[in-house]
PDB file of N, CA and C in Angstrom:
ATOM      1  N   UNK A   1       0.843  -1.176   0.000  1.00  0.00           N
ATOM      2  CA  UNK A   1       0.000   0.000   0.000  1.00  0.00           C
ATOM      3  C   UNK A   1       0.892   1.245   0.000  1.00  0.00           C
ATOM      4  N   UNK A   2       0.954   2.225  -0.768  1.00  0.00           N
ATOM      5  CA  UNK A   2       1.800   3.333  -1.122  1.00  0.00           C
ATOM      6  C   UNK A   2       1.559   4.019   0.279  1.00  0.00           C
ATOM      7  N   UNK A   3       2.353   4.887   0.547  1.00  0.00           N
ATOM      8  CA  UNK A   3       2.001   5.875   1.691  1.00  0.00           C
ATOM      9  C   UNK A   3       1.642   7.085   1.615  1.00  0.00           C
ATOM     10  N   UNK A   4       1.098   7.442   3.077  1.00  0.00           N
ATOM     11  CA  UNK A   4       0.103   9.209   2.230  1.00  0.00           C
ATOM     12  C   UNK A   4       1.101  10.001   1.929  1.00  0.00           C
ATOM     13  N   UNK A   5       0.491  11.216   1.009  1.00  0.00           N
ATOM     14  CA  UNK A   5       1.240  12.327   0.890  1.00  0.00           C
ATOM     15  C   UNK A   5       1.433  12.974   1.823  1.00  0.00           C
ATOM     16  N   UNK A   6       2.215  13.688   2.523  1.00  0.00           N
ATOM     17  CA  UNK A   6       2.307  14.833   3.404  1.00  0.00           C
ATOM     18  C   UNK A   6       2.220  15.775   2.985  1.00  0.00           C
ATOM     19  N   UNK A   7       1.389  16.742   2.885  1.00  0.00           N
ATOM     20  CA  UNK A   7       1.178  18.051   2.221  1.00  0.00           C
ATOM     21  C   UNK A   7       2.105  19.323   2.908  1.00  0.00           C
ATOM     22  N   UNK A   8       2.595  18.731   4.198  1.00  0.00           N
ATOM     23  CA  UNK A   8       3.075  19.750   4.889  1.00  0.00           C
ATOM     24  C   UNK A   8       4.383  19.790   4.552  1.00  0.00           C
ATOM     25  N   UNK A   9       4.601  18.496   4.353  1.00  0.00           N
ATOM     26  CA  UNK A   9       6.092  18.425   4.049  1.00  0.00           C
ATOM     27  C   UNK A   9       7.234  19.213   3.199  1.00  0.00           C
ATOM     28  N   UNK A  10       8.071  19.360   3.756  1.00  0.00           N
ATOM     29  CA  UNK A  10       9.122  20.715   2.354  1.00  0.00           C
ATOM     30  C   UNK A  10       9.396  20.135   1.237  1.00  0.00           C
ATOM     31  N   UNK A  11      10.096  20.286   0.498  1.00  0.00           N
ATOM     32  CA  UNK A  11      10.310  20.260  -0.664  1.00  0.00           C
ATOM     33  C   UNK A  11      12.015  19.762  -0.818  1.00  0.00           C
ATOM     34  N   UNK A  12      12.431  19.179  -1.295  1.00  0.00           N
ATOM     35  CA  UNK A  12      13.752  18.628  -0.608  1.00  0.00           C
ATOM     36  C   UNK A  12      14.859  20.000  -1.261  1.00  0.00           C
ATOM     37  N   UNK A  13      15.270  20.517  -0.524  1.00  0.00           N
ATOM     38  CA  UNK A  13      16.731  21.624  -1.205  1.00  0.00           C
ATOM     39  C   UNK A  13      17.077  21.218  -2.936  1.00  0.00           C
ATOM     40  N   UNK A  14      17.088  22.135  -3.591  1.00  0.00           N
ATOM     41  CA  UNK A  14      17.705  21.793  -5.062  1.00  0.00           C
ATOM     42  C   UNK A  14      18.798  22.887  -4.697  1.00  0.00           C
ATOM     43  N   UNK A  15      19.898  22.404  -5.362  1.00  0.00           N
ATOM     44  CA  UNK A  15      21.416  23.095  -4.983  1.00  0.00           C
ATOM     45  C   UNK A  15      21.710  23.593  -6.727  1.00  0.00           C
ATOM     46  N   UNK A  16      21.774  25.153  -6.525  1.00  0.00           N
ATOM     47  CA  UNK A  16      21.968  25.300  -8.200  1.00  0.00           C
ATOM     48  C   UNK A  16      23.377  24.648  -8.536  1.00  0.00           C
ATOM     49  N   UNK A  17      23.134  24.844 -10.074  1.00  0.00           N
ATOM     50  CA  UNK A  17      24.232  24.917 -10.572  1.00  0.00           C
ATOM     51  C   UNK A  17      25.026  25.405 -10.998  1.00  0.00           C
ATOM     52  N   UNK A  18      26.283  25.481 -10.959  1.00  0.00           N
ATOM     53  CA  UNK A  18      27.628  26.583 -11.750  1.00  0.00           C
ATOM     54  C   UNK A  18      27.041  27.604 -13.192  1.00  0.00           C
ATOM     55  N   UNK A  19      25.822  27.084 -13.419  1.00  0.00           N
ATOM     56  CA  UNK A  19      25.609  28.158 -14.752  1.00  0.00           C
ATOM     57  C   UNK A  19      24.527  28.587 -14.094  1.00  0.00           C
ATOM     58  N   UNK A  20      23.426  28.046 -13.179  1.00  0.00           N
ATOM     59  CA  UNK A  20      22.599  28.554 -12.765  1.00  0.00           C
ATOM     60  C   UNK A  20      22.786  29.470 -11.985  1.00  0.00           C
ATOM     61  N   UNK A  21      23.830  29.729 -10.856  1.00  0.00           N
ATOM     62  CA  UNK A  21      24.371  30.479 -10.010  1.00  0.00           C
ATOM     63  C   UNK A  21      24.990  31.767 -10.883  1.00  0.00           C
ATOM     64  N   UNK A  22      25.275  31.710 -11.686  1.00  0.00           N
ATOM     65  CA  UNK A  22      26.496  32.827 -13.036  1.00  0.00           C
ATOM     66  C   UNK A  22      25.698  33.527 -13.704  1.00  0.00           C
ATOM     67  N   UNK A  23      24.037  32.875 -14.315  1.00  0.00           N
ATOM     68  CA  UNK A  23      22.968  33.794 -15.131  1.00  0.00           C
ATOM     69  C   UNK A  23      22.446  33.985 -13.558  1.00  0.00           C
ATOM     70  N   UNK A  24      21.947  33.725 -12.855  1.00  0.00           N
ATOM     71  CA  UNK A  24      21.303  34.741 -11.388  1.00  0.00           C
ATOM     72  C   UNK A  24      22.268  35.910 -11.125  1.00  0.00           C
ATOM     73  N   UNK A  25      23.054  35.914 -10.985  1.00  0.00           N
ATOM     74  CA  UNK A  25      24.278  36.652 -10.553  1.00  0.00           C
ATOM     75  C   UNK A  25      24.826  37.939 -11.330  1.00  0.00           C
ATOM     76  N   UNK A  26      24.311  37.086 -12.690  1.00  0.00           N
ATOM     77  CA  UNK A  26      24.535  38.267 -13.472  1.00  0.00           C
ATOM     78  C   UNK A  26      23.069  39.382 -14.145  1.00  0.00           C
ATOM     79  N   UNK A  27      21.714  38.571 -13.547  1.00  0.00           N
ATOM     80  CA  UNK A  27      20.831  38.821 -13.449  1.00  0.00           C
ATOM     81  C   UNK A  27      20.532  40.831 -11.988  1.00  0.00           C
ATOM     82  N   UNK A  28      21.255  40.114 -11.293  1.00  0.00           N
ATOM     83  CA  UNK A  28      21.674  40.388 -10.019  1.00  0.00           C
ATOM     84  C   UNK A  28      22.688  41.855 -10.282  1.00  0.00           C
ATOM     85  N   UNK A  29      23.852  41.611 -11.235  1.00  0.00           N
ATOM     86  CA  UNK A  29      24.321  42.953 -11.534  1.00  0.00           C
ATOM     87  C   UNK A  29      23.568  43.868 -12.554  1.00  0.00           C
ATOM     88  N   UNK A  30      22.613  43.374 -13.275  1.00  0.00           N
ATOM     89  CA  UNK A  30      22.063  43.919 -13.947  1.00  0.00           C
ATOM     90  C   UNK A  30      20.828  45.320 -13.823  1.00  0.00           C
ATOM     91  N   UNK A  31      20.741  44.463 -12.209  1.00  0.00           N
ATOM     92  CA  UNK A  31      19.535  45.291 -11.486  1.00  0.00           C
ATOM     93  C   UNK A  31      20.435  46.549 -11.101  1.00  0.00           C
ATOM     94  N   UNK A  32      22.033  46.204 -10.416  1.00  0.00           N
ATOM     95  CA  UNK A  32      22.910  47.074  -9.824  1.00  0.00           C
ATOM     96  C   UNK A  32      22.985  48.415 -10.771  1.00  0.00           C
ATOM     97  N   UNK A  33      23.423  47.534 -12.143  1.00  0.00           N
ATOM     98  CA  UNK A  33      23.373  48.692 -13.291  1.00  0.00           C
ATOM     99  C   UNK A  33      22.697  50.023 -13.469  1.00  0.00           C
ATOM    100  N   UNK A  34      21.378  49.703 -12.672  1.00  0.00           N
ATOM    101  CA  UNK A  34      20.249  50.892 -12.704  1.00  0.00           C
ATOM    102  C   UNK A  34      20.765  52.038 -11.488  1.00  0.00           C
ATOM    103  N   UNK A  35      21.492  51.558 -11.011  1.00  0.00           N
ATOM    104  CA  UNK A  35      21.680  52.627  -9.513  1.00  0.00           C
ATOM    105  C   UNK A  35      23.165  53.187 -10.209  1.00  0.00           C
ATOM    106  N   UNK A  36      23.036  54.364 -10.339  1.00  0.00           N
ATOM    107  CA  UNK A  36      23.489  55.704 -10.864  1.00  0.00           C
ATOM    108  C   UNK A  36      24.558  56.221  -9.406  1.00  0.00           C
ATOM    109  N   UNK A  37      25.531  56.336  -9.212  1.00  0.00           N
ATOM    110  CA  UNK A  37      26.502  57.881  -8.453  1.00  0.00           C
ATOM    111  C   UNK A  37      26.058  58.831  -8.607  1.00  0.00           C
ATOM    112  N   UNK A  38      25.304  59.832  -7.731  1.00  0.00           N
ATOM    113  CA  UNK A  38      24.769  61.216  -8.437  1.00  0.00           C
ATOM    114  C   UNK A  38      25.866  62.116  -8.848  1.00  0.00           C
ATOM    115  N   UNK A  39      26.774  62.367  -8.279  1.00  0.00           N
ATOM    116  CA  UNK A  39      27.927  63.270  -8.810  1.00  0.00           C
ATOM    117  C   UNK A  39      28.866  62.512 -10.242  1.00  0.00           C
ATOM    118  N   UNK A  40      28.843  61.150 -10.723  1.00  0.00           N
ATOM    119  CA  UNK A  40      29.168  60.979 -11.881  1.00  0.00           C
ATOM    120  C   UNK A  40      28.010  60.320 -12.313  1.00  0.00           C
ATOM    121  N   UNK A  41      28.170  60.564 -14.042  1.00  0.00           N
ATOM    122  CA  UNK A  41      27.131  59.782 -14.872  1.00  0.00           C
ATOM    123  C   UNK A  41      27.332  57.980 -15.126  1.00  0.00           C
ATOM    124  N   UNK A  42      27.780  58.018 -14.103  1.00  0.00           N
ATOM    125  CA  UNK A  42      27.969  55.899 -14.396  1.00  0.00           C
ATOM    126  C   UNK A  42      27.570  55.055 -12.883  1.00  0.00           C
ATOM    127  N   UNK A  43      26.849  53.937 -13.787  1.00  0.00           N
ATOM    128  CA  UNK A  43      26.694  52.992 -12.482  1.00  0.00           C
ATOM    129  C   UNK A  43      27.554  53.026 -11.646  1.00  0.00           C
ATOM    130  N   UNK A  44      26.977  52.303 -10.221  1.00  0.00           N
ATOM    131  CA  UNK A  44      27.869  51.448  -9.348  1.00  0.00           C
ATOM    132  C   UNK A  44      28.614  50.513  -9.422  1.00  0.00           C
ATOM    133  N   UNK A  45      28.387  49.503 -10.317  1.00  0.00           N
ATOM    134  CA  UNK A  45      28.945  48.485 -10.510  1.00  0.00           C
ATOM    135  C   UNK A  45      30.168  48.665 -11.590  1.00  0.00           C
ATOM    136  N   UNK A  46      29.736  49.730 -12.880  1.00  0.00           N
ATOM    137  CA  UNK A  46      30.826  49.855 -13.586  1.00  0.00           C
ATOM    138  C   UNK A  46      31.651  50.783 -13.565  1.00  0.00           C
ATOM    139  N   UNK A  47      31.418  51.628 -11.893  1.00  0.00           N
ATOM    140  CA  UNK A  47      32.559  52.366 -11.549  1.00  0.00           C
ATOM    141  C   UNK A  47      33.483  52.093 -10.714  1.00  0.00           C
ATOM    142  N   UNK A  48      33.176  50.774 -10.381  1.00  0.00           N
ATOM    143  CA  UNK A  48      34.009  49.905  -9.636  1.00  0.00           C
ATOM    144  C   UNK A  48      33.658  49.654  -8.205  1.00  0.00           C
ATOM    145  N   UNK A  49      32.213  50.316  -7.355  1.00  0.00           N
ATOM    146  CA  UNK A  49      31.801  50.422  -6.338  1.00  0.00           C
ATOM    147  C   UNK A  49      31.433  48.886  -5.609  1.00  0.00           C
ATOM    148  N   UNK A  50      31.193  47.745  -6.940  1.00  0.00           N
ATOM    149  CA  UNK A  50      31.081  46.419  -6.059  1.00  0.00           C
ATOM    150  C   UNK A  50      32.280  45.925  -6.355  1.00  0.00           C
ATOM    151  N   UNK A  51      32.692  44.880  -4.862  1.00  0.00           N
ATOM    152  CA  UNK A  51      33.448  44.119  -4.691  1.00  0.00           C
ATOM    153  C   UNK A  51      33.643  43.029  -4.674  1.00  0.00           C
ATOM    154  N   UNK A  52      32.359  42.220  -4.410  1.00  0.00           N
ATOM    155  CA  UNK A  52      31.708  40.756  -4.268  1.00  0.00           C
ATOM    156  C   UNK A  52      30.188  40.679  -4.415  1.00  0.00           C
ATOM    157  N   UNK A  53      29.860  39.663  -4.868  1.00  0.00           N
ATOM    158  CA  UNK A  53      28.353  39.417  -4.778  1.00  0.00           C
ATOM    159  C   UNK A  53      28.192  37.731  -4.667  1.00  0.00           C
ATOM    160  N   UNK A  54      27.754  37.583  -3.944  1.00  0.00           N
ATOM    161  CA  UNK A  54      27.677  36.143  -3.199  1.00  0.00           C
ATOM    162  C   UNK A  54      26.306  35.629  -3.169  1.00  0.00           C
ATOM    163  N   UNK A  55      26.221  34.601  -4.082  1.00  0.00           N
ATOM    164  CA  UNK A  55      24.923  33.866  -4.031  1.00  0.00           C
ATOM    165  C   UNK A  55      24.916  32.540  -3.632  1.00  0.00           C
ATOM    166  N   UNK A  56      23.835  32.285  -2.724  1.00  0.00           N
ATOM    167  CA  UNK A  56      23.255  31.180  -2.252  1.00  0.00           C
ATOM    168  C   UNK A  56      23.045  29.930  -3.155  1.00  0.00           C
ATOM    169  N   UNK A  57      22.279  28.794  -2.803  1.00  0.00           N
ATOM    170  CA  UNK A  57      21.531  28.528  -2.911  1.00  0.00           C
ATOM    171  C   UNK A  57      20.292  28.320  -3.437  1.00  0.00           C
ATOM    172  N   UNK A  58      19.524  29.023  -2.114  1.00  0.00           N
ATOM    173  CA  UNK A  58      18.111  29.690  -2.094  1.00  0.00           C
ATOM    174  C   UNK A  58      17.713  31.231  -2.541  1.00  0.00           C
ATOM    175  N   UNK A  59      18.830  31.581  -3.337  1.00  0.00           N
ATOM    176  CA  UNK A  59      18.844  32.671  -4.074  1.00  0.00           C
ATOM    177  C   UNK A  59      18.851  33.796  -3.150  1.00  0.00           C
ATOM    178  N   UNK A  60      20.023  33.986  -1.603  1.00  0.00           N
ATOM    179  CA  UNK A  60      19.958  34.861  -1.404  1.00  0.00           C
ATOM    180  C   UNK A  60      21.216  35.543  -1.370  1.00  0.00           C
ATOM    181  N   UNK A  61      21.259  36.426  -1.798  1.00  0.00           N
ATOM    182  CA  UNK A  61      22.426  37.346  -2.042  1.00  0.00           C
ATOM    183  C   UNK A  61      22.879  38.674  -1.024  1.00  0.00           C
ATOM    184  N   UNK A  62      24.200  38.324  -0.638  1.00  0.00           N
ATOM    185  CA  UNK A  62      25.102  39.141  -0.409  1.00  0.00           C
ATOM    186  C   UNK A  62      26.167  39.560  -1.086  1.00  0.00           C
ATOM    187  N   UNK A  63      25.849  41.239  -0.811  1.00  0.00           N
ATOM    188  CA  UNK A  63      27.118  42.459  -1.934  1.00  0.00           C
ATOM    189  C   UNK A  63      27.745  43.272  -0.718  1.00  0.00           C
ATOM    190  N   UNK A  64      29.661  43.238  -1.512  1.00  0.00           N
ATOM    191  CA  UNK A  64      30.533  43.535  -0.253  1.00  0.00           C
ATOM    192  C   UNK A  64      30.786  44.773  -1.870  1.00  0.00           C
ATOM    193  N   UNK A  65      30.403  46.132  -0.701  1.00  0.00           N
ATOM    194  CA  UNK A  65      30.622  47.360  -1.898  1.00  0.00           C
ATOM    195  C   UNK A  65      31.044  48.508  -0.606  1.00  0.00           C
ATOM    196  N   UNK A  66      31.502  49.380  -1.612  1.00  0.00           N
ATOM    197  CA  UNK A  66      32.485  50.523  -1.071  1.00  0.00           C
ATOM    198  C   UNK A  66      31.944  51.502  -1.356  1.00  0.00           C
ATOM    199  N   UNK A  67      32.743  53.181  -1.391  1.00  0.00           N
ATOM    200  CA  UNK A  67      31.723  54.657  -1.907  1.00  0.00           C
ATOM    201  C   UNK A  67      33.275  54.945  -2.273  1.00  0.00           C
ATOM    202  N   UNK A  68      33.163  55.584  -2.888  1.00  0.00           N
ATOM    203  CA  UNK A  68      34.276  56.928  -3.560  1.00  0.00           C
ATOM    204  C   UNK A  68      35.149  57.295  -2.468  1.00  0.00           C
ATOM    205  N   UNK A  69      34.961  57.476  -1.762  1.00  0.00           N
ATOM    206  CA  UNK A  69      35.539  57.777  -0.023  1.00  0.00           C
ATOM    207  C   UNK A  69      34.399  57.878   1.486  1.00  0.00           C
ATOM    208  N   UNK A  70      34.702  57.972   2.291  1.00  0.00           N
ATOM    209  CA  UNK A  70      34.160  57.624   3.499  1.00  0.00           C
ATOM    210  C   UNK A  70      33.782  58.707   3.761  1.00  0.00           C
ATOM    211  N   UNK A  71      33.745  60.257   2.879  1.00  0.00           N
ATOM    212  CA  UNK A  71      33.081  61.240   3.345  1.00  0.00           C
ATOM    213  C   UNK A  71      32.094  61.987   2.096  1.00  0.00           C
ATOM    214  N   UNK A  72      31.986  60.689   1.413  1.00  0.00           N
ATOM    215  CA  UNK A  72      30.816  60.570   0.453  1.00  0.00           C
ATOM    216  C   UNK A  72      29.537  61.211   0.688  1.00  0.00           C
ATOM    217  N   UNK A  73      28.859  62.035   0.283  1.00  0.00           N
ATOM    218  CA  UNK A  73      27.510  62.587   0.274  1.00  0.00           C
ATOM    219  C   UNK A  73      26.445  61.617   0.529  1.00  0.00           C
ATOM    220  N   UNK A  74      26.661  60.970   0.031  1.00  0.00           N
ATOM    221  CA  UNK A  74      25.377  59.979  -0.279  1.00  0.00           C
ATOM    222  C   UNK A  74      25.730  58.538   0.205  1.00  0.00           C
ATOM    223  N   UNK A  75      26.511  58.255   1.270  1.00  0.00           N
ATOM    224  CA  UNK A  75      27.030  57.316   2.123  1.00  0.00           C
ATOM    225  C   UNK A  75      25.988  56.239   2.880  1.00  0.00           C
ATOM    226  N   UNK A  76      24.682  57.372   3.554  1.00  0.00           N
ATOM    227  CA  UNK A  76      23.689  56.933   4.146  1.00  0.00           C
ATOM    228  C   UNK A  76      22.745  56.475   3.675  1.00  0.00           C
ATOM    229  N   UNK A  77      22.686  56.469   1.817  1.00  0.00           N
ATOM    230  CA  UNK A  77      21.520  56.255   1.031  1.00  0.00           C
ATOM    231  C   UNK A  77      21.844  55.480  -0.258  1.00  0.00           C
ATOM    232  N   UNK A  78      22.907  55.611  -0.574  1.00  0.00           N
ATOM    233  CA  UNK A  78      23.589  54.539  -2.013  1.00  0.00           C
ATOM    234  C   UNK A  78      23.064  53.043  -1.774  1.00  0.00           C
ATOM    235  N   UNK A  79      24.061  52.971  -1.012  1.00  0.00           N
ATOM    236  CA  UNK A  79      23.727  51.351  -0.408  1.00  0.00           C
ATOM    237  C   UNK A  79      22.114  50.851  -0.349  1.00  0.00           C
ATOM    238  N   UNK A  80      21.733  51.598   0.361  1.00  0.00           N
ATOM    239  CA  UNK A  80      20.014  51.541   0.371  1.00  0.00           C
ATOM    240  C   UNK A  80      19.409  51.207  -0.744  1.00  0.00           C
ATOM    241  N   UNK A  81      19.826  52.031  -1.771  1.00  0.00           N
ATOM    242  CA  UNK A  81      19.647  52.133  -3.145  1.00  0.00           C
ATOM    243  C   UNK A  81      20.200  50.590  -3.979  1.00  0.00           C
ATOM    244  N   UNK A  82      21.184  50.383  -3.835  1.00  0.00           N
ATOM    245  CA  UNK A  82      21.853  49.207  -4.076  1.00  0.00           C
ATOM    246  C   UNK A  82      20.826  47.766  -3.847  1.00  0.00           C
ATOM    247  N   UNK A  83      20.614  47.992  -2.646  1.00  0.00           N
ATOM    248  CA  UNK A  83      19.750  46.758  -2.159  1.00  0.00           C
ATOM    249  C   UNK A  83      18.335  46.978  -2.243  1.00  0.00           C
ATOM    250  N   UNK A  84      18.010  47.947  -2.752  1.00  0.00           N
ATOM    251  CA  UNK A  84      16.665  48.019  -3.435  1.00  0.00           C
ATOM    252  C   UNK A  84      16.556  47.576  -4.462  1.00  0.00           C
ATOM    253  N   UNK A  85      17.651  47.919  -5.460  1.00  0.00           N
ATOM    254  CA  UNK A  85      17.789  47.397  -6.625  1.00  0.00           C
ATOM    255  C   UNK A  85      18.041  45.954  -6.824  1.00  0.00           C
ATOM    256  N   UNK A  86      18.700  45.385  -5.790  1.00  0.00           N
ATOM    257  CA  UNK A  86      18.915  43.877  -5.842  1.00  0.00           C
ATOM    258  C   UNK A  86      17.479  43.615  -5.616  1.00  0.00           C
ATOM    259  N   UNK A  87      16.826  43.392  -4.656  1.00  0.00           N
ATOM    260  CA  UNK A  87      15.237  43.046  -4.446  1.00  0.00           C
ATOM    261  C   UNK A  87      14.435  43.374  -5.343  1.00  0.00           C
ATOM    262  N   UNK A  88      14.518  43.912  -6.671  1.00  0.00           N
ATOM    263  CA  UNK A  88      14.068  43.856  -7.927  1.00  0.00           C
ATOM    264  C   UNK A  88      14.348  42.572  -9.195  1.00  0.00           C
ATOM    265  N   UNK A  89      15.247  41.685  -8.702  1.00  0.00           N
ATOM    266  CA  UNK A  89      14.865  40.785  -9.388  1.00  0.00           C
ATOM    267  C   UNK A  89      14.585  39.502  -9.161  1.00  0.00           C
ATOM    268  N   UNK A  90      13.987  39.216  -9.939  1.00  0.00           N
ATOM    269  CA  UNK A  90      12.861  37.709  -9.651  1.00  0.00           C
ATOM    270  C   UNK A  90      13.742  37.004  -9.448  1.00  0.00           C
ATOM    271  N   UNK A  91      12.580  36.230  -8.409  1.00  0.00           N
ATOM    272  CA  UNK A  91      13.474  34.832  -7.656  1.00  0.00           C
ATOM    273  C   UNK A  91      14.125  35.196  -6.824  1.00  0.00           C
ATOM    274  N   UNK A  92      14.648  36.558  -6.472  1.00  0.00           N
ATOM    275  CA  UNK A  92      15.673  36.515  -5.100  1.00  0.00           C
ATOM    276  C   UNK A  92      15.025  36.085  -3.843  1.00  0.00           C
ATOM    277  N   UNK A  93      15.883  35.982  -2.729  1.00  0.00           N
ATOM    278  CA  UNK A  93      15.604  35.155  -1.637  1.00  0.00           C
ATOM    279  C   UNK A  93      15.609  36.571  -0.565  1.00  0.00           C
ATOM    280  N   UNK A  94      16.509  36.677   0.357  1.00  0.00           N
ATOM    281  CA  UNK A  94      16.893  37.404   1.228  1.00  0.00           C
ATOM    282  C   UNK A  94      18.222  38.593   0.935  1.00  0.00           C
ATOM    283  N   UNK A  95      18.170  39.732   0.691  1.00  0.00           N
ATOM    284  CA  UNK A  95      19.397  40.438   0.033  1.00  0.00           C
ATOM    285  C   UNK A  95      19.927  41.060   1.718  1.00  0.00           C
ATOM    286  N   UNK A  96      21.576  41.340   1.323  1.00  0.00           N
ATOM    287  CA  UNK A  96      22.025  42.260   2.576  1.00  0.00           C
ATOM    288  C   UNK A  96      23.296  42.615   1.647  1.00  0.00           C
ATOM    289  N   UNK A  97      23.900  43.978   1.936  1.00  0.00           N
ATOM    290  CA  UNK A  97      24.383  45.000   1.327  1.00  0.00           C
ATOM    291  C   UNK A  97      26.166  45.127   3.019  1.00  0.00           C
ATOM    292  N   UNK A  98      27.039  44.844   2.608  1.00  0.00           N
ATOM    293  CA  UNK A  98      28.410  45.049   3.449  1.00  0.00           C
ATOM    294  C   UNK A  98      29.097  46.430   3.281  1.00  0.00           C
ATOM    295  N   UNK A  99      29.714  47.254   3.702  1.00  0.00           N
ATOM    296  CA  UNK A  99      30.164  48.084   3.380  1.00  0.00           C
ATOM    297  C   UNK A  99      31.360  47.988   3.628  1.00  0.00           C
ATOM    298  N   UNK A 100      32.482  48.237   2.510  1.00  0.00           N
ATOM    299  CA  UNK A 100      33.675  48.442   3.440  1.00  0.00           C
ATOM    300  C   UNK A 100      34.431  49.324   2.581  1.00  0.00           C
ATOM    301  N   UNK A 101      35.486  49.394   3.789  1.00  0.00           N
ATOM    302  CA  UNK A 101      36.306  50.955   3.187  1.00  0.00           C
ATOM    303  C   UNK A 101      37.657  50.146   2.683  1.00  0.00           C
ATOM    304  N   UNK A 102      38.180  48.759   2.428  1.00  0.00           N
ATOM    305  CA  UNK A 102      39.186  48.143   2.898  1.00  0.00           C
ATOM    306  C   UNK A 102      39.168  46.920   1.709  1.00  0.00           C
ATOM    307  N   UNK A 103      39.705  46.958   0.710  1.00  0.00           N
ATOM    308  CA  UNK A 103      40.636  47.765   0.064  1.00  0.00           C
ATOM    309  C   UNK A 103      39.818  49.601  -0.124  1.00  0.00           C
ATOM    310  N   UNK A 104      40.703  50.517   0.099  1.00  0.00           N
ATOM    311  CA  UNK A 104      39.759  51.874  -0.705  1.00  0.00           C
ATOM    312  C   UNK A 104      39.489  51.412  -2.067  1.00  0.00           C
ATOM    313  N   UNK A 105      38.392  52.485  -2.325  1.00  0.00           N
ATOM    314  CA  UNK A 105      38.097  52.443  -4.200  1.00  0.00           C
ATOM    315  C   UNK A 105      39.445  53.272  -4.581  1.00  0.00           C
ATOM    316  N   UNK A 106      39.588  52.824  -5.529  1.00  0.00           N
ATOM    317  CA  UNK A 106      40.878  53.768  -6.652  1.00  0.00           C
ATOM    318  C   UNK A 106      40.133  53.514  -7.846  1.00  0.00           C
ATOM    319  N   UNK A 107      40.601  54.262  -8.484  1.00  0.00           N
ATOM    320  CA  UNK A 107      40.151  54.465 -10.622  1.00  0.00           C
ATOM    321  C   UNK A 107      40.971  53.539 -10.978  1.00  0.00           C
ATOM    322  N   UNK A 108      41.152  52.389 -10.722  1.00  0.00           N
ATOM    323  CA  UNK A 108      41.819  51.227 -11.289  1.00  0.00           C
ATOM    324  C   UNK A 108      40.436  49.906 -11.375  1.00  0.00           C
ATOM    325  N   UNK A 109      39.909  49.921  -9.977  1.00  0.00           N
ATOM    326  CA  UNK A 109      38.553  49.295 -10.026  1.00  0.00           C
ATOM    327  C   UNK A 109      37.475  49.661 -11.098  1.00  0.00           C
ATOM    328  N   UNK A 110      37.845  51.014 -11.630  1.00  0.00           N
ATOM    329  CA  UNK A 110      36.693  51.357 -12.582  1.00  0.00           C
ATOM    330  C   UNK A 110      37.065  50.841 -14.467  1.00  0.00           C
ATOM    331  N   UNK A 111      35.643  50.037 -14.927  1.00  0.00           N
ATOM    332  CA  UNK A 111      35.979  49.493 -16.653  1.00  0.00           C
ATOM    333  C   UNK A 111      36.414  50.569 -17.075  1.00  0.00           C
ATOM    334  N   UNK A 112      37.020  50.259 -18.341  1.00  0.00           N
ATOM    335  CA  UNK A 112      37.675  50.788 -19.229  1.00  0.00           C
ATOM    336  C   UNK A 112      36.875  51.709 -20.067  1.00  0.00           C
ATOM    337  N   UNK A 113      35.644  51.186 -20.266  1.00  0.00           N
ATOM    338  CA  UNK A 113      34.247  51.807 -20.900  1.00  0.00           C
ATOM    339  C   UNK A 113      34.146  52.781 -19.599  1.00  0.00           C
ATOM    340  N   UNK A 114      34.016  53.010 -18.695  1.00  0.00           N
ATOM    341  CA  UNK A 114      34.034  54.224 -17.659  1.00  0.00           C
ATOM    342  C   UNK A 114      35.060  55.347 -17.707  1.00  0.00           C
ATOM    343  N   UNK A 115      36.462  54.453 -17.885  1.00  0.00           N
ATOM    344  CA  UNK A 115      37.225  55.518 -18.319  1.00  0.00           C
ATOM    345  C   UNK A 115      37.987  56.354 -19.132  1.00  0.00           C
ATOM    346  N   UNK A 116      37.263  55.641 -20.171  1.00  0.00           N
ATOM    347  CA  UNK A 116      36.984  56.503 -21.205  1.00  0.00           C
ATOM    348  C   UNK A 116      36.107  57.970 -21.298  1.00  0.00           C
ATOM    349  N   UNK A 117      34.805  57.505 -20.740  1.00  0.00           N
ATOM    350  CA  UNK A 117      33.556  58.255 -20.518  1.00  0.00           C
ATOM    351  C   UNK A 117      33.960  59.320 -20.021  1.00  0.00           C
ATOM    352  N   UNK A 118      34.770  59.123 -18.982  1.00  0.00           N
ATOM    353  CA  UNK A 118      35.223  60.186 -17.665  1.00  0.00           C
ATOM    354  C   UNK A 118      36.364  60.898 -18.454  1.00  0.00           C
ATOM    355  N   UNK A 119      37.029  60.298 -19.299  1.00  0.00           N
ATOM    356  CA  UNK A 119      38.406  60.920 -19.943  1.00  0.00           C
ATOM    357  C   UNK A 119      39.586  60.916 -19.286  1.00  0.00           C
ATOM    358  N   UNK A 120      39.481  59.310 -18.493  1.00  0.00           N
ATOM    359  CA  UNK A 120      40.972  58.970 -17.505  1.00  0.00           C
ATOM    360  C   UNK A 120      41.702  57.952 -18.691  1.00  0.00           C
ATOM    361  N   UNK A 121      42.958  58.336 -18.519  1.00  0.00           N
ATOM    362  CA  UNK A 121      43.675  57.568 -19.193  1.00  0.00           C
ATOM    363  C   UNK A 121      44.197  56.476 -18.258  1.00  0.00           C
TER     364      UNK A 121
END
């Protein structure tokens, strides 16, 4: 005789995979893309402001990001911004946003397509 279903029961963990984890992730910077530096015209991400982005699992993501310097204008609200923007795309789980000053940002972290834009050689 088969046994009952448990309706309550979870669902057993599915563990992504190496490509599944790489299109989320890059799903994930894509959202970042939208959050603007107000004092320059370029993302966060392609001015070199993230450092890590760490995905789960269960699709929840942690970002280890920095500011221009530690007496940044917009210190108290970027980040905010950041992780708003992560919680914009589907399927995420739980987001949290790290800050650190350590390595500093330098214009070496920033693409090449940025520094151009900016007119750094």
């Amino acid at each position: 005789m088969p046994k009952p279903l448990d309706v309550g029961a979870e669902a057993p963990r599915r563990t992504l995979t190496s490509i599944e984890r790489s299109l989320f992730e890059a799903e994930v910077v894509e959202q970042i893309r939208m959050v603007y530096d107000p004092e320059i015209p370029v993302n966060v991400y392609d001015l070199g402001l993230i450092y890590d982005i760490q995905v789960d699992d269960d699709k929840n993501v942690h970002i280890l990001m920095t500011l221009t310097s530690p007496a940044c204008p917009v210190a108290g609200s970027l980040p905010g911004e950041v992780e708003s923007a992560v919680r914009g795309t589907p399927g995420i789980g739980e987001t949290s946003i790290e800050l650190t000053w350590d390595p500093p940002f330098t214009i070496e972290r920033m693409s090449d397509e940025v520094k151009l834009i900016l007119g750094i050689d």
